[in-house]
Each structure stands twice: as C-alpha cells, then as structure tokens.
C-alpha atoms as a PDB file:
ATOM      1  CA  UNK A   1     -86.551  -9.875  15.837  1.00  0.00           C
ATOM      2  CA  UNK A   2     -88.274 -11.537  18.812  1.00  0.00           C
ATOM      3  CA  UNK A   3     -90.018 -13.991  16.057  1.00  0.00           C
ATOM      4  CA  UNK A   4     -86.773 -15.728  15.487  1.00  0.00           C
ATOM      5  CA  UNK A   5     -84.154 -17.794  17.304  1.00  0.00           C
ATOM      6  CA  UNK A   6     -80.657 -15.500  17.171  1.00  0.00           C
ATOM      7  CA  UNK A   7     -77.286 -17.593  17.470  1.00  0.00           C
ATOM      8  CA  UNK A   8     -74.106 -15.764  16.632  1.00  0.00           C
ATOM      9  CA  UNK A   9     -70.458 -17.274  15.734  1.00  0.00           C
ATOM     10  CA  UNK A  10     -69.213 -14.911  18.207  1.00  0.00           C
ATOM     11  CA  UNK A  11     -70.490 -12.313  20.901  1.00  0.00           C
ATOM     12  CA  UNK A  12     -68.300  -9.820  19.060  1.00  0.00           C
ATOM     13  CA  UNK A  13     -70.646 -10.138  16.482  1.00  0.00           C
ATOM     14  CA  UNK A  14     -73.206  -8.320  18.171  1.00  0.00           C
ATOM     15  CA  UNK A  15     -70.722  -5.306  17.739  1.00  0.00           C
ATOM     16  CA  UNK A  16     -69.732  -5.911  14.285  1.00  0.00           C
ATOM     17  CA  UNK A  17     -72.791  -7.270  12.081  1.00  0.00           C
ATOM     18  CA  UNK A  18     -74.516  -4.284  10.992  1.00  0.00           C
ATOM     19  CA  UNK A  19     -78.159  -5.326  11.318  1.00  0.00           C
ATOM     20  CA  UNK A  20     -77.403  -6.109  14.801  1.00  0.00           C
ATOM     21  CA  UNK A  21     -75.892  -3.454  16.051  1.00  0.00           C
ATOM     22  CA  UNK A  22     -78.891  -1.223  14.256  1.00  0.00           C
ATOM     23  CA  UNK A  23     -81.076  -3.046  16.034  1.00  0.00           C
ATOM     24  CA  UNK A  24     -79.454  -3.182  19.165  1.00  0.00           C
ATOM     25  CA  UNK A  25     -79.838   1.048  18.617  1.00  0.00           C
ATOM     26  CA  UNK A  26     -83.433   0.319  17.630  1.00  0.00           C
ATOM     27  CA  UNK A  27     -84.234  -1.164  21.248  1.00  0.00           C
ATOM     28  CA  UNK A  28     -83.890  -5.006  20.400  1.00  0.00           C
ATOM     29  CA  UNK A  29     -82.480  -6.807  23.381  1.00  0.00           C
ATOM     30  CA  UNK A  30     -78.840  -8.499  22.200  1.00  0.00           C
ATOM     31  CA  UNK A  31     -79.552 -10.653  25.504  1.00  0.00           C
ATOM     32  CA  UNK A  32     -82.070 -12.346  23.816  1.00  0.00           C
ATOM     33  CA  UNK A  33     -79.410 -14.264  21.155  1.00  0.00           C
ATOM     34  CA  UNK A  34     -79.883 -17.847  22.529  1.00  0.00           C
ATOM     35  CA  UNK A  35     -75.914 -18.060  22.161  1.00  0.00           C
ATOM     36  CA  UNK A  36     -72.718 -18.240  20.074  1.00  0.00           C
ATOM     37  CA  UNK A  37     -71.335 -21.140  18.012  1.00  0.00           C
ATOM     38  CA  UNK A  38     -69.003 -22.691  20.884  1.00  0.00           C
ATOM     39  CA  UNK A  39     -71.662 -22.230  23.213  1.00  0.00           C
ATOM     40  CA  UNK A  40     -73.806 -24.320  20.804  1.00  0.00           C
ATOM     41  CA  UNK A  41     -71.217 -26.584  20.309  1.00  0.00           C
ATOM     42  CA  UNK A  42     -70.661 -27.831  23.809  1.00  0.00           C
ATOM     43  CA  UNK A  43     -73.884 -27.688  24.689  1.00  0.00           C
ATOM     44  CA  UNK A  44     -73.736 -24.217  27.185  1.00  0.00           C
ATOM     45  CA  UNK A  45     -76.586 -22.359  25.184  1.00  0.00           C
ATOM     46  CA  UNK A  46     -79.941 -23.438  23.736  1.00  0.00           C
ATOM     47  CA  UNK A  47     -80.465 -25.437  20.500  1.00  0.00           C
ATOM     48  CA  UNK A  48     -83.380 -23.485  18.812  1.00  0.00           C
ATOM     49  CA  UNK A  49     -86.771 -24.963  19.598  1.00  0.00           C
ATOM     50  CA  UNK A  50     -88.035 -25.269  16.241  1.00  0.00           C
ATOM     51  CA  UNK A  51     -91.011 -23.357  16.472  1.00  0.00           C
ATOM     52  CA  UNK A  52     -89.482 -20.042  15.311  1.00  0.00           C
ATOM     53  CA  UNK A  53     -86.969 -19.833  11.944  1.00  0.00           C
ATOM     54  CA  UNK A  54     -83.540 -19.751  13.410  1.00  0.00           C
ATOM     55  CA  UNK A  55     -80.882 -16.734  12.768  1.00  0.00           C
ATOM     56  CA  UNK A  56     -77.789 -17.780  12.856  1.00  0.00           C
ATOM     57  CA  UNK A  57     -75.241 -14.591  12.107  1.00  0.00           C
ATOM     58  CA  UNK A  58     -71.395 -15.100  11.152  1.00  0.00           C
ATOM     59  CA  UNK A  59     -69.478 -12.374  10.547  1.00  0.00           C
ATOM     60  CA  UNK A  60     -66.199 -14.379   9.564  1.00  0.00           C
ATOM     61  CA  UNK A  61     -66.132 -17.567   7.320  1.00  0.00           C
ATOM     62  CA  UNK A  62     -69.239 -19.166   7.197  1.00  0.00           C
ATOM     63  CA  UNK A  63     -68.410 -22.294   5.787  1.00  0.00           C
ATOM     64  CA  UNK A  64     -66.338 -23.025   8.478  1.00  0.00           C
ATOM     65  CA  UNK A  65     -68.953 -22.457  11.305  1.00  0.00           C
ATOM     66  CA  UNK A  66     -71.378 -24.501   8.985  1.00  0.00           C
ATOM     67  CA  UNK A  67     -69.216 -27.484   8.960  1.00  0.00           C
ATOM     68  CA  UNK A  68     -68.231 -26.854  12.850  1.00  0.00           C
ATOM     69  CA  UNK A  69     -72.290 -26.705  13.503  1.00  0.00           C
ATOM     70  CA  UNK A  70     -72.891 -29.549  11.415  1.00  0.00           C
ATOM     71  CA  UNK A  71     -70.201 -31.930  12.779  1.00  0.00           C
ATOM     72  CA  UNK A  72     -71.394 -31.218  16.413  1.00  0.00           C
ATOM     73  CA  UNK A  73     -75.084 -31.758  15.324  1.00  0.00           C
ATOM     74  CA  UNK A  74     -74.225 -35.370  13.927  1.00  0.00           C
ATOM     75  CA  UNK A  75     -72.859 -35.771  16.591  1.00  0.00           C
ATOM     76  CA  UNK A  76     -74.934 -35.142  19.060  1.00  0.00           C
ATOM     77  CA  UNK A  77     -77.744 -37.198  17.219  1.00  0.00           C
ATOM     78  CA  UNK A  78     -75.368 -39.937  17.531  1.00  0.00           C
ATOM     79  CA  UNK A  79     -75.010 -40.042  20.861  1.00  0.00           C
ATOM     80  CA  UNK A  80     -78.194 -39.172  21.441  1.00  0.00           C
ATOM     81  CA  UNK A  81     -79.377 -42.325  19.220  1.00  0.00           C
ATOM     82  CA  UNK A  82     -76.391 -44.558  21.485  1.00  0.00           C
ATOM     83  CA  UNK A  83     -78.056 -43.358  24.531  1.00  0.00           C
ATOM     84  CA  UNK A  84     -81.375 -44.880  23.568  1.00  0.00           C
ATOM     85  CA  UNK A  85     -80.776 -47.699  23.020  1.00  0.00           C
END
C-alpha cells in the first residue's frame, strides 16, 4: 500500500477495517496513513498530493464523512480563492 495516499475516518479504524489490520500483520506501516477525517478537516494532517490515488477508509457511515470532507474542501477552496485576491 505504499503506492497510495491512506486517510481514515478514525484511528480506530486501523483496528477495525479488516484489510488494514491484515496488512498491518503483513508488515505495512499504519504510521504511514497521512491522517483521519478531523485531522483533514482542520487542517492537522496532509491533503493527499495528487500524485498517488488516495484511500480514504470509513468504517462507519460513509455518506456522512463524504459530505463532512466535501463541505471542508469547498471550503477551504473558498478561502483559499478570498485569500488571493
């Protein structure tokens, strides 16, 4: 899994998501998940970089962290456009 960029709803979900934890036992490093959705959201972890496809694992409703994602990315863009000018 180094090709991608791993974001997770949760850290908890690097206990509960099967094909984490498998790889986890398979050697993968969980450190490497760039961060979790409130991380994301207030701007504590690392938007991906766009080079690599992006992972993003939710082990609860995914709708919800969808919209949550998307409302903080229009946002963002927003104030990133405000700042610009």
């Amino acid at each position: 899994m180094p090709e991608l960029d791993i974001s997770v709803d949760a850290r908890t979900s690097l206990q509960v998501a099967t094909e984490l934890v498998r790889a986890t036992a398979s050697g993968w490093d969980s450190g490497s998940v760039r961060g979790d959705l409130a991380g994301l959201v207030a701007g504590r972890a690392s938007r991906p970089s766009g080079d690599r496809p992006v992972y993003f694992r939710s082990v609860g409703l995914g709708m919800e962290d969808a919209a949550v994602a998307w409302a903080a990315c229009r946002n963002n863009n927003d104030t990133t456009e405000e700042q610009s000018r």
